[in-house]
Protein backbone atom coordinates (compact mmCIF):
# COMPACT_ATOMS: atom_id res chain seq x y z
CA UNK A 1 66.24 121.57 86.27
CA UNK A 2 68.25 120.52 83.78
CA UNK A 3 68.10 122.95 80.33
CA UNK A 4 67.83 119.46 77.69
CA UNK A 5 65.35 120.12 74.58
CA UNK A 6 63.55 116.72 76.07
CA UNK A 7 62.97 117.60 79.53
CA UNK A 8 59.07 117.97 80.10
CA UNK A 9 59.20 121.47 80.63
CA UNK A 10 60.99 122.25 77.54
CA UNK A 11 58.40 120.14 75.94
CA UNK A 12 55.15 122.06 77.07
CA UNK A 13 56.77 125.99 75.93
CA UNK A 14 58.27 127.90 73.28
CA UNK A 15 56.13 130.47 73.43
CA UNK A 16 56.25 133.06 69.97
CA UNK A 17 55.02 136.91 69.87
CA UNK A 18 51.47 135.37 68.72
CA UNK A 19 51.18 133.41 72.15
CA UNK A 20 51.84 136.56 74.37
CA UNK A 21 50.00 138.59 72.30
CA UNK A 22 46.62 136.57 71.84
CA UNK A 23 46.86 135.21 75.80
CA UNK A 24 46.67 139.33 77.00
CA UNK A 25 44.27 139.92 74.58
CA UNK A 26 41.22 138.19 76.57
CA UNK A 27 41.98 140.03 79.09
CA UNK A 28 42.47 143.48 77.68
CA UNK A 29 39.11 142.53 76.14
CA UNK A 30 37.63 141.45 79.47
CA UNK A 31 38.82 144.51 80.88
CA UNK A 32 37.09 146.73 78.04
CA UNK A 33 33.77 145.81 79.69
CA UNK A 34 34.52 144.83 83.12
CA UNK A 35 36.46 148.58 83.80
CA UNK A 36 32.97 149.85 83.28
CA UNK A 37 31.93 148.27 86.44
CA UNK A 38 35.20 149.20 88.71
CA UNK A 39 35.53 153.02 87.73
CA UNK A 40 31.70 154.07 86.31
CA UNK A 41 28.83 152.09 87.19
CA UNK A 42 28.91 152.97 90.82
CA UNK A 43 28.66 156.92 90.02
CA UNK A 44 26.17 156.02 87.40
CA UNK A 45 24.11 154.32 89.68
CA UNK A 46 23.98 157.25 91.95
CA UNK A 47 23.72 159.76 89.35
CA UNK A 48 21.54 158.64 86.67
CA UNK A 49 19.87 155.91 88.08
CA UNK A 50 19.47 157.86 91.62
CA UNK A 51 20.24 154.74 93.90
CA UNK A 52 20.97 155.43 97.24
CA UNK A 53 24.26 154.24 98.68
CA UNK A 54 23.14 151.90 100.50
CA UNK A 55 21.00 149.85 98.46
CA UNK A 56 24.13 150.19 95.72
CA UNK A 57 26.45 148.71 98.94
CA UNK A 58 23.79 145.83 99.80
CA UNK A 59 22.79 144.92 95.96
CA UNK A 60 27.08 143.94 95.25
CA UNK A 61 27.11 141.77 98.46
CA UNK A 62 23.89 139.45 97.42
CA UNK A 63 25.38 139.68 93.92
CA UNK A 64 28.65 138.39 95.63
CA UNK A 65 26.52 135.75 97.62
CA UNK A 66 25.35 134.16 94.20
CA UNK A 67 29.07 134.02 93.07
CA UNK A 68 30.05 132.52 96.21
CA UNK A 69 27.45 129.14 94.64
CA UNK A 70 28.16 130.53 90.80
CA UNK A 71 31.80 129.88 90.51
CA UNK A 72 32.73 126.99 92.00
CA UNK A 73 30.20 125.47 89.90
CA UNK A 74 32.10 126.84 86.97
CA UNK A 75 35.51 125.62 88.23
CA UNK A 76 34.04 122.08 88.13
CA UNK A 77 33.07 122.15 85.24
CA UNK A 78 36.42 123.26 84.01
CA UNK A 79 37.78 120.07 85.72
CA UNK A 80 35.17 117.92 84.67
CA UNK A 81 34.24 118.06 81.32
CA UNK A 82 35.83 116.66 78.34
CA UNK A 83 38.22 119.34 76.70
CA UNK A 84 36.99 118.89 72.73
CA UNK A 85 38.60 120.06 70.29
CA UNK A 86 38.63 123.47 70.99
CA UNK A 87 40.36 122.29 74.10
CA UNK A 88 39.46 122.60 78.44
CA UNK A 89 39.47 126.23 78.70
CA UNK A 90 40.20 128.00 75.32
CA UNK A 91 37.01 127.12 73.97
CA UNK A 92 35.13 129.18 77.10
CA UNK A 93 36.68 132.53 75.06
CA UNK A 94 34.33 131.67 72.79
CA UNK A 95 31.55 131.15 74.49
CA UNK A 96 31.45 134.31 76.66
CA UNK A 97 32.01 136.94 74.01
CA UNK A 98 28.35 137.53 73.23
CA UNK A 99 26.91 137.30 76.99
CA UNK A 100 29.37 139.53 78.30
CA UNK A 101 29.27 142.30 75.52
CA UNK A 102 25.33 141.60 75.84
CA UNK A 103 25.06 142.09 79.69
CA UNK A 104 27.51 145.21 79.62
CA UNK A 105 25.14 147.50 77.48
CA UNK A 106 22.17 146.13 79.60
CA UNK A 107 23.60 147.78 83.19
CA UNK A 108 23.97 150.90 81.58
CA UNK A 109 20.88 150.76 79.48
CA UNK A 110 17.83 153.42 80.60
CA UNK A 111 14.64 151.92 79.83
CA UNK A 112 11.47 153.82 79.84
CA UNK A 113 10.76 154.74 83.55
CA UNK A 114 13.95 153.67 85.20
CA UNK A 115 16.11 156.15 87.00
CA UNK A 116 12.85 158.58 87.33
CA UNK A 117 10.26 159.46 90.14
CA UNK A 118 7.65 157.32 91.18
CA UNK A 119 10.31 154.03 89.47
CA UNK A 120 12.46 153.39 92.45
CA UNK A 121 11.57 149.68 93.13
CA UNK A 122 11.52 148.84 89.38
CA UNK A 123 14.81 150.92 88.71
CA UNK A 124 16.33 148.18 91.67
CA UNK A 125 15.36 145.43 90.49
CA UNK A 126 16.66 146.26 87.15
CA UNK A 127 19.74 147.01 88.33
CA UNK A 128 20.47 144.05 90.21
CA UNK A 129 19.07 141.55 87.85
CA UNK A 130 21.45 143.33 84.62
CA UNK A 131 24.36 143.62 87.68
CA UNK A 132 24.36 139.69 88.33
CA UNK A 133 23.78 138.82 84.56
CA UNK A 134 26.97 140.61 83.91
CA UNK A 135 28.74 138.91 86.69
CA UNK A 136 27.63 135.35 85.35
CA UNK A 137 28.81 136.11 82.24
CA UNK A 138 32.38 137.59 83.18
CA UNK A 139 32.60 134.49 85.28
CA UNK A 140 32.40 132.12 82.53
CA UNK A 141 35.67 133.85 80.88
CA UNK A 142 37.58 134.85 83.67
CA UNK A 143 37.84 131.39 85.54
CA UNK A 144 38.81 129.04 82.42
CA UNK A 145 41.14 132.34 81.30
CA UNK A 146 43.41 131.90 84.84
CA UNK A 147 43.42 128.21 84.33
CA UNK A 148 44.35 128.56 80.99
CA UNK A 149 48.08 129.64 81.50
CA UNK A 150 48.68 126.34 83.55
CA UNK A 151 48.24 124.28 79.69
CA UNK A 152 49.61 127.69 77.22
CA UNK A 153 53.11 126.49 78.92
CA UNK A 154 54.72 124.71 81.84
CA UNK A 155 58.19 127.15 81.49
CA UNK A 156 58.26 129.23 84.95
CA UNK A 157 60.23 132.13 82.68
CA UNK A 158 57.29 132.27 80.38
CA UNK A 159 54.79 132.07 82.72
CA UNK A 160 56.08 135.40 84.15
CA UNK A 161 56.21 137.06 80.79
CA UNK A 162 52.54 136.12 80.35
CA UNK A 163 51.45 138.08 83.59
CA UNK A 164 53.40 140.53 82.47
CA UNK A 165 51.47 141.01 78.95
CA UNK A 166 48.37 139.56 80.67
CA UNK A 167 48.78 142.93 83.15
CA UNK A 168 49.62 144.96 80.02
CA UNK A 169 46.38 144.06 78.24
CA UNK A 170 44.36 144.78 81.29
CA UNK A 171 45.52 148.22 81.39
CA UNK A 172 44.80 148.68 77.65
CA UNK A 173 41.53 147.54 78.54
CA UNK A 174 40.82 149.73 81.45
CA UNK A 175 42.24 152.86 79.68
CA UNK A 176 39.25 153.64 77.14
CA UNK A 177 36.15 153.58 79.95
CA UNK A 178 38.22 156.63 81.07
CA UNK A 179 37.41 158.98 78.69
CA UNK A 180 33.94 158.84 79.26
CA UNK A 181 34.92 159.27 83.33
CA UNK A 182 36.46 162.28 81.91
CA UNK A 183 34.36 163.82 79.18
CA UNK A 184 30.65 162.54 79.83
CA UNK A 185 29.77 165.86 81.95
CA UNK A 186 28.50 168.92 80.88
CA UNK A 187 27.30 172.12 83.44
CA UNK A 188 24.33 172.04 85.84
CA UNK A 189 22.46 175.26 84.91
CA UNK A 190 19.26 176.64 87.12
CA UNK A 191 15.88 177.44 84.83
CA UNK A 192 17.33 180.61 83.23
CA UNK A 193 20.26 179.23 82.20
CA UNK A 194 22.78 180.24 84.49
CA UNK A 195 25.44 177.86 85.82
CA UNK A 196 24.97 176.59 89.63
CA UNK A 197 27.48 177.53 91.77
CA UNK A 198 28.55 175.31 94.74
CA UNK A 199 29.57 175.88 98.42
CA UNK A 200 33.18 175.73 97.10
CA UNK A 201 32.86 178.35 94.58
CA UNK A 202 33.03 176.09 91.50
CA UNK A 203 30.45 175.08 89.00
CA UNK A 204 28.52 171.91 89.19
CA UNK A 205 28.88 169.27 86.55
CA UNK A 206 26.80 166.34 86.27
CA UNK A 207 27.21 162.95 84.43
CA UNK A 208 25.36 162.82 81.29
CA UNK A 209 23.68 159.39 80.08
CA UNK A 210 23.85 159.38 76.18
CA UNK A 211 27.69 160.00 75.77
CA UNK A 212 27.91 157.10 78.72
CA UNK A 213 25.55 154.82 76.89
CA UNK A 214 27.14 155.45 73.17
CA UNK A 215 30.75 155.04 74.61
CA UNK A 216 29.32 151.50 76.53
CA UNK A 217 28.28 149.87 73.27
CA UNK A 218 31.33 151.21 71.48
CA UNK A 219 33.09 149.31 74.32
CA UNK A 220 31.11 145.98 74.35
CA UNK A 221 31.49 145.48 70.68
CA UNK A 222 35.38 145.80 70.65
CA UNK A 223 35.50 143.59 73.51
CA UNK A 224 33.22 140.95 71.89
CA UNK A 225 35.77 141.13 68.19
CA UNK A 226 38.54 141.10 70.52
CA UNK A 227 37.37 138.03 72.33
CA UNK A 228 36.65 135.67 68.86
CA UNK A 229 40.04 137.22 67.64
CA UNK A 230 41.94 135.96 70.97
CA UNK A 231 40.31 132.14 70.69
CA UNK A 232 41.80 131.66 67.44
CA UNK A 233 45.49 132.93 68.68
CA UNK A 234 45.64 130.76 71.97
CA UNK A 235 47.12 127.08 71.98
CA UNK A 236 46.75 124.33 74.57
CA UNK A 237 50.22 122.60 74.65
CA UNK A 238 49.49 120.56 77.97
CA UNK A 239 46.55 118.32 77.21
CA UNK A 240 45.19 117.37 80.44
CA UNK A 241 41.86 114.73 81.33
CA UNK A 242 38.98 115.58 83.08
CA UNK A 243 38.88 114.47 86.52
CA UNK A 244 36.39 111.40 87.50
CA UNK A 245 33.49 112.25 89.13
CA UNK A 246 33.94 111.72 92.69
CA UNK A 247 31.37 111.80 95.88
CA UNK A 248 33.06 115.07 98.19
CA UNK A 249 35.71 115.87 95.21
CA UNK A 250 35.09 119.51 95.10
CA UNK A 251 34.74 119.88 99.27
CA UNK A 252 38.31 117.74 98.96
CA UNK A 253 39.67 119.94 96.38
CA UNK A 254 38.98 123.27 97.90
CA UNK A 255 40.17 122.19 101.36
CA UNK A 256 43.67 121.50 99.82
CA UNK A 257 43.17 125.16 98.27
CA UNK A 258 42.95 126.46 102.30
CA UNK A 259 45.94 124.23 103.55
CA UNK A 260 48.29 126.07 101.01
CA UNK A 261 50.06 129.19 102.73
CA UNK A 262 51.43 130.40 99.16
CA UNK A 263 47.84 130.29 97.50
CA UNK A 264 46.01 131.56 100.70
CA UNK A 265 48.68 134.39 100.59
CA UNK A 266 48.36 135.03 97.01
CA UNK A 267 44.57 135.25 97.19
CA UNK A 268 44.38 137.31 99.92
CA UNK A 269 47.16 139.75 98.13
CA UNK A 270 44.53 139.67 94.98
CA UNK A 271 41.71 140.45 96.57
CA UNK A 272 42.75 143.31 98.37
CA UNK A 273 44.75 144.56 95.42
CA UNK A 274 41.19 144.29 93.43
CA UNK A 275 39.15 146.27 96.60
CA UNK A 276 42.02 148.73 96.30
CA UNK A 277 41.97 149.55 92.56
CA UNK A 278 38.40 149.45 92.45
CA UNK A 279 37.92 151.59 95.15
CA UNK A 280 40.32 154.27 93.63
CA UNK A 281 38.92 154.18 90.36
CA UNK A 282 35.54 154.64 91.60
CA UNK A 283 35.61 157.38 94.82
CA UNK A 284 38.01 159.08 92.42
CA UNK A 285 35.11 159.90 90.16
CA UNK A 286 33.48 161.42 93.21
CA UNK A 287 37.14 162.72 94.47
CA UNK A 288 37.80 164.20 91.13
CA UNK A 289 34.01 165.81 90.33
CA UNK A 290 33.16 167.03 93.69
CA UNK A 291 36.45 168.04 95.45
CA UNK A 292 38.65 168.92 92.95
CA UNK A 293 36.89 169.99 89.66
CA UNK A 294 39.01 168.22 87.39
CA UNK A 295 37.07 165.57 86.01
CA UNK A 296 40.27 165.46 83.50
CA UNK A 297 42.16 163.60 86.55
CA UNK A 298 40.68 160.63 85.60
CA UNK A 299 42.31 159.95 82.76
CA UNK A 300 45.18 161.92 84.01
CA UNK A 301 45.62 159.44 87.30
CA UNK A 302 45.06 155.83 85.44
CA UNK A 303 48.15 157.23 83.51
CA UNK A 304 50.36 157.89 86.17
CA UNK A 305 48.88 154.10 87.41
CA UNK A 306 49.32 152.33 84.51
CA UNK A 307 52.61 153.89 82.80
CA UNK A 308 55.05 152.56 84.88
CA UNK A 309 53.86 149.21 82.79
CA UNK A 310 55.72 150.87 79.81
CA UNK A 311 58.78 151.04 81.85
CA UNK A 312 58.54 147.45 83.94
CA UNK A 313 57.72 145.58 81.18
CA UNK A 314 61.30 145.36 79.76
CA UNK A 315 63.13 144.72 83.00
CA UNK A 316 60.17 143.34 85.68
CA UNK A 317 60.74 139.46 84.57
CA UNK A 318 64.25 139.70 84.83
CA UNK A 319 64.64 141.27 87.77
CA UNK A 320 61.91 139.08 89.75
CA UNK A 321 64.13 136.07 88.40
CA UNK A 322 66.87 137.64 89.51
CA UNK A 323 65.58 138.90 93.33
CA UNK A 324 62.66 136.70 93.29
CA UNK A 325 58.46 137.99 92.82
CA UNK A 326 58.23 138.00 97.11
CA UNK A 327 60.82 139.88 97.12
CA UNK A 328 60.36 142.44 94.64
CA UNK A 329 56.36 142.76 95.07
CA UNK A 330 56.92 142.76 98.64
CA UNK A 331 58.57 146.15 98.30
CA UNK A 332 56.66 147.68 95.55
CA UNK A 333 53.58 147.44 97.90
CA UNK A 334 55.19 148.92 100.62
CA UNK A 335 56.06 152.21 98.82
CA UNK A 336 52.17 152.31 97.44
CA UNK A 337 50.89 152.30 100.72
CA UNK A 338 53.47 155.40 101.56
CA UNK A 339 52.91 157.10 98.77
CA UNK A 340 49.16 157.39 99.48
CA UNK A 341 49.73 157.71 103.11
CA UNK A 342 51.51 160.81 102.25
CA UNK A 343 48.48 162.04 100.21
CA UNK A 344 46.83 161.61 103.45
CA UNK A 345 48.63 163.98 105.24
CA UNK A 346 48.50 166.60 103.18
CA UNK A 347 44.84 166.84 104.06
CA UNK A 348 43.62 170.58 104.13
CA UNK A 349 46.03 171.61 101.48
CA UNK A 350 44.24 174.05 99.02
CA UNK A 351 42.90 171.37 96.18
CA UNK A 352 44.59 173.74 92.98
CA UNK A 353 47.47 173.10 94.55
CA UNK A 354 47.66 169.88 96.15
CA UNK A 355 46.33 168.64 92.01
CA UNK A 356 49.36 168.06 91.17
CA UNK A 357 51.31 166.29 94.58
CA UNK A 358 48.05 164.16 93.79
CA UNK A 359 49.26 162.95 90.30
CA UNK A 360 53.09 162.77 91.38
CA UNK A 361 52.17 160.31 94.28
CA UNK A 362 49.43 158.27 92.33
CA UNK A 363 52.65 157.95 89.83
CA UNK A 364 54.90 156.66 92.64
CA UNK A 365 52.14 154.53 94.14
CA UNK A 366 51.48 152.78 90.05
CA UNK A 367 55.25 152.03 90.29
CA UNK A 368 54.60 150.03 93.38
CA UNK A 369 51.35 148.74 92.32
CA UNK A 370 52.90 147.81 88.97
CA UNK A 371 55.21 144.99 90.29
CA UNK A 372 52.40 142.86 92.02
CA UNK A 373 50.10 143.81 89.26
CA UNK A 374 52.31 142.39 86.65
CA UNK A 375 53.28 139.25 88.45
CA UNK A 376 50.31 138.07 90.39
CA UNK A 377 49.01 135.65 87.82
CA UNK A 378 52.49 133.96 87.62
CA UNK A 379 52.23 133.77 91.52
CA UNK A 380 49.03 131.96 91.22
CA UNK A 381 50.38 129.45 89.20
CA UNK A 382 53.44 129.29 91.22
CA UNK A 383 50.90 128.48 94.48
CA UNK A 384 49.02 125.70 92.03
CA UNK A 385 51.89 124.22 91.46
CA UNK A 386 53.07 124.19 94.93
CA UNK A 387 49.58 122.51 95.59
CA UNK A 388 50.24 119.84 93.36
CA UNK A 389 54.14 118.69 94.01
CA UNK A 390 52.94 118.66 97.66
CA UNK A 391 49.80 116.92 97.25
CA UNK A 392 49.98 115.44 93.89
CA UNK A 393 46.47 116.55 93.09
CA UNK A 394 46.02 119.40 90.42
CA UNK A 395 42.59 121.18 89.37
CA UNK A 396 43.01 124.30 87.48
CA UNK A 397 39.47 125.11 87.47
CA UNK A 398 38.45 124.83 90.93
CA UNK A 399 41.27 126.77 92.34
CA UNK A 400 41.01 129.32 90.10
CA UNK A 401 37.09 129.60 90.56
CA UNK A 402 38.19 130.04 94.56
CA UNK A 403 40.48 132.43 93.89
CA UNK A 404 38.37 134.71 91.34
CA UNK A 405 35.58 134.32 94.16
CA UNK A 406 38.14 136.03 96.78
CA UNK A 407 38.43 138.71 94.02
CA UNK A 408 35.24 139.36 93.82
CA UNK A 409 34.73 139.38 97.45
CA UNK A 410 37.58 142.29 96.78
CA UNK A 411 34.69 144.22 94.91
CA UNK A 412 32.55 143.48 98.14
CA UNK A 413 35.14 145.36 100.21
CA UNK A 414 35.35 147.91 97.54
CA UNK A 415 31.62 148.63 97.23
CA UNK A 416 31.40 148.63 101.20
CA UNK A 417 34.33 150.90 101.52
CA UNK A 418 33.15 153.59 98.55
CA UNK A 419 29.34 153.60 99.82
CA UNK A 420 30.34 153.16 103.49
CA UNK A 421 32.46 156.28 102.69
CA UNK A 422 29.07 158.33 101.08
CA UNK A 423 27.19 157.42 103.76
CA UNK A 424 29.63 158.77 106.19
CA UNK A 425 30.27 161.63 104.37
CA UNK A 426 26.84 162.15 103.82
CA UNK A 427 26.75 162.29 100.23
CA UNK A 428 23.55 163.64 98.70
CA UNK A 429 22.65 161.58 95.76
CA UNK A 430 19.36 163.09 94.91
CA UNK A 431 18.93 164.89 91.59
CA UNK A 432 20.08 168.61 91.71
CA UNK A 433 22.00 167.88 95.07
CA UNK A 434 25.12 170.16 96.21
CA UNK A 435 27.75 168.65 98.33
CA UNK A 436 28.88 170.81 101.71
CA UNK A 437 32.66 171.41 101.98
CA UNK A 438 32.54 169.59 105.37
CA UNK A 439 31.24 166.54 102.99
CA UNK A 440 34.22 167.37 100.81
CA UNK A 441 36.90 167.24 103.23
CA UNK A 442 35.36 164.04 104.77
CA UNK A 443 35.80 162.70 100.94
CA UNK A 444 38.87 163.30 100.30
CA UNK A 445 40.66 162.30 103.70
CA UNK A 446 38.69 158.95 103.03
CA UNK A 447 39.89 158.84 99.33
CA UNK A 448 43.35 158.74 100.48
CA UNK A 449 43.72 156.67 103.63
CA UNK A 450 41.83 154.20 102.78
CA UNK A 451 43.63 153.30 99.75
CA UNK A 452 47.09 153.69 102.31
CA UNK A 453 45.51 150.63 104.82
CA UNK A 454 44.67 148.65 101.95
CA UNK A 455 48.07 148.63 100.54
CA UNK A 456 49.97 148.25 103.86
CA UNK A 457 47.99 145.52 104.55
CA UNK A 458 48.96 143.73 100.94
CA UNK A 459 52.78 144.58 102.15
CA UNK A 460 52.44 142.67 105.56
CA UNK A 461 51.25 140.05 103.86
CA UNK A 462 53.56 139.42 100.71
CA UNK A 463 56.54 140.20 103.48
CA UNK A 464 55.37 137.93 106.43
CA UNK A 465 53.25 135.24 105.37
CA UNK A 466 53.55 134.94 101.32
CA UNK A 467 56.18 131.43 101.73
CA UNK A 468 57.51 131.28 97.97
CA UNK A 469 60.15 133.25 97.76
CA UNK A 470 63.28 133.10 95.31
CA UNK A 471 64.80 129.83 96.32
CA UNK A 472 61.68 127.97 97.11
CA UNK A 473 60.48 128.84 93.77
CA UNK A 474 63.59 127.62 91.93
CA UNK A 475 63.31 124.26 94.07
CA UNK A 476 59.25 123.95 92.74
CA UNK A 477 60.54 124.38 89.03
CA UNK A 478 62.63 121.33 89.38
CA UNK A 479 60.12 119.35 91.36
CA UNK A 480 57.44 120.60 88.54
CA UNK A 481 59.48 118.83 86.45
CA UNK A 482 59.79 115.45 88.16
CA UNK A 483 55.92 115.84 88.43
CA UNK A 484 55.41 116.15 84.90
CA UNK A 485 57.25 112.95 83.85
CA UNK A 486 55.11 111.26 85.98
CA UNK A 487 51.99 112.52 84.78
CA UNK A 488 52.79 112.19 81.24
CA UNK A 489 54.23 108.27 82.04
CA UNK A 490 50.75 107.75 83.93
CA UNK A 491 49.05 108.75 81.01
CA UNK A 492 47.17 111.58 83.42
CA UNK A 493 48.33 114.11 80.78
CA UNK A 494 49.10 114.36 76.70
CA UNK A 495 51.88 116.38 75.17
């Protein structure tokens, strides 16, 4: 691809501190509210709401049926309607920020009656109809937000350095919900007053609902500021037209989406990337409470996840240029799934010592997580345009509604996998229950290899099947470019 200031390329970047910065905002934002739901809704529906496991499990999949109609219809839209002049997919920033604060504070809300006696059915149907309400509403960001890199610039450089922030912002985002994982427990005491002991010899803590429901709103009203804040910095610099309406375009669409061996492979990569995470971050609140004692972990595991970002983020976009994202991710996954496979092995260890192995290999596995997690969204772009030089057909919104549905069947898998794992363990949800160290052991053996098969799986994947490695990648940036002229001397597309 040749490096002259009129190639199209060239044309549709130039990307400034403000870009980066306002582009991971929505998603550090997003992430305020939405790491609510992947590290401590599922422990506050057992806890305060006193759902069983089971219904929890069976309530995410119809909640992942109605996305499964919910998003494509949102994708098509996307595609479809005329951009305005707030543009195709900026302006959706905007429109989400009040639903999806809104909906957040409603899952964790406790009306009169709900989570007690004699309010089972009513406390389920509340939680399901708050559940999906928050899922429509984090829908209408999330979809136009992963289309929205393919028009902030065409450059395959910057697109890299905007997964990078955009992965950087999500972990800013998911850090805060922590401290109330942390610090929202206080003692179980019996009617005199006296702490209750467990099988295990430690006290009993329990969750406690108004530090969880002060530190939710807290949350949802950053996230909404941050939102109306990140509209105004994003730009559209590739002005694109809706597509026609067509008889069978979306069934068309979609089955170029399944023909595509780099965006099958990237979307099967995300999703169980996105079971994996949120299955950590919420069995760990169990792991962490029950097992170990330490509800400080935490806080002090997301670090040892999420710092290696401080380190990556200066070298991970040159050195995937360099050795290509297969290559690299390929191998960072690989040493995630080892690191927690050795967790796994230490089974039986005594759990005030194993603590800290527990930290050191959650810090090793972060490393590996860390390269996928900061180049996946550049990936997905990568596999959209590989869609369209091969096909010559190009819709943003549709693929990305396909691929955010495959995410959230990832929180299907998650919510089958933490549940499935409480019902196998037997975990005793009622109010005042104690957990049996057989329960315990059963917990943390499934904490750990779970997690391991997850991540192996990811490796296979990215190493066998994944098609776009360095070269091929370098050969789509120069037929991106030949595809651009075109579109802009069709008139399909305005610079």
């Amino acid at each position: 691809m040749s490096d002259n200031s009129n190639s199209y390329i060239s044309r549709t970047s130039g990307l400034k501190a403000k870009d980066y910065l306002g582009y991971a905002m929505v998603d550090t934002a997003g992430c305020l509210v939405f790491a609510l739901v992947t590290t401590l809704l599922q422990k506050f529906y057992t806890d305060i709401f006193h759902l069983s496991p089971l219904f929890i499990m069976v309530m995410f999949i119809v909640a992942r049926v109605w996305d499964g109609i919910n998003d494509p219809i949102m994708g098509r839209i996307c595609d479809t309607v005329e951009p305005g002049k707030y543009g195709r997919y900026r302006k959706w920033i905007l429109y989400a920020a009040v639903p999806l604060s809104i909906s957040a504070v409603l899952m964790f809300l406790k009306l009169p009656g709900i989570g007690e006696e004699g309010h089972y059915t009513a406390t389920c149907i509340y939680a399901t109809c708050t559940y999906i309400f928050f899922g429509m509403a984090y829908t209408v960001l999330q979809i136009p937000y992963g289309s929205l890199a393919s028009v902030v610039t065409t450059n395959a450089h910057e697109r890299s350095k905007l997964s990078v922030f955009r992965s950087i912002g999500a972990a800013l985002g998911s850090i805060p919900v922590l401290l109330i994982a942390s610090f929202a427990y206080a003692d179980r005491v019996d009617g005199a007053g006296n702490p209750v002991i467990g099988e295990n010899g430690k006290v009993i803590t329990d969750l406690q609902y108004a530090p969880v429901i002060k530190g939710v709103i807290i949350m949802a009203v950053v996230s909404c500021i941050m939102l109306l804040i990140a509209f105004t910095l994003n730009k559209e610099r590739v002005k694109t037209k809706p597509q026609p309406p067509q008889k069978g375009a979306a069934k068309k669409a979609i089955k170029l989406l399944f023909t595509n061996r780099a965006f099958i492979g990237v979307t099967m990569v995300s999703m169980l990337l996105l079971a994996g995470q949120m299955f950590t971050q919420s069995f760990y609140t169990y792991l962490f409470n029950d097992y170990f004692h330490a509800n400080w972990m935490n806080l002090a595991t997301q670090a040892c996840t999420y710092s290696p970002m401080i380190i990556f983020m200066f070298f991970l976009p040159k050195l995937t240029g360099k050795k290509g994202k297969k290559e690299v991710t390929s191998v960072g996954m690989t040493i995630a799934a080892l690191a927690n496979l050795v967790l796994f092995f230490l089974r039986g260890m005594d759990p005030a010592k194993l603590l800290w192995i527990f930290l050191a290999m959650n810090f090793i596995s972060g490393c590996g997580l860390t390269t996928l997690v900061m180049q996946l969204w550049a990936m997905v772009t990568d596999a959209i345009d590989d869609i369209e030089v091969s096909t010559g057909s190009r819709e943003d919104g549709t693929a990305y509604s396909v691929f955010n549905l495959f995410r959230k069947v990832g929180q299907v898998l998650a919510a089958i996998c933490v549940n499935g794992a409480l019902l196998g363990m037997h975990y005793k949800y009622e109010k005042g229950a104690v957990q049996t160290l057989s329960n315990l052991k059963i917990m943390y053996d499934l904490g750990t290899l779970i997690p391991a098969i997850m991540f192996g799986i990811m490796a296979a994947i990215l190493i066998f099947y994944y098609p776009l490695t360095k070269e091929k990648t370098a050969e789509l940036q120069i037929s991106k470019e030949q595809k651009l002229r075109e579109s802009y001397e069709n008139r399909e597309i305005e610079i």
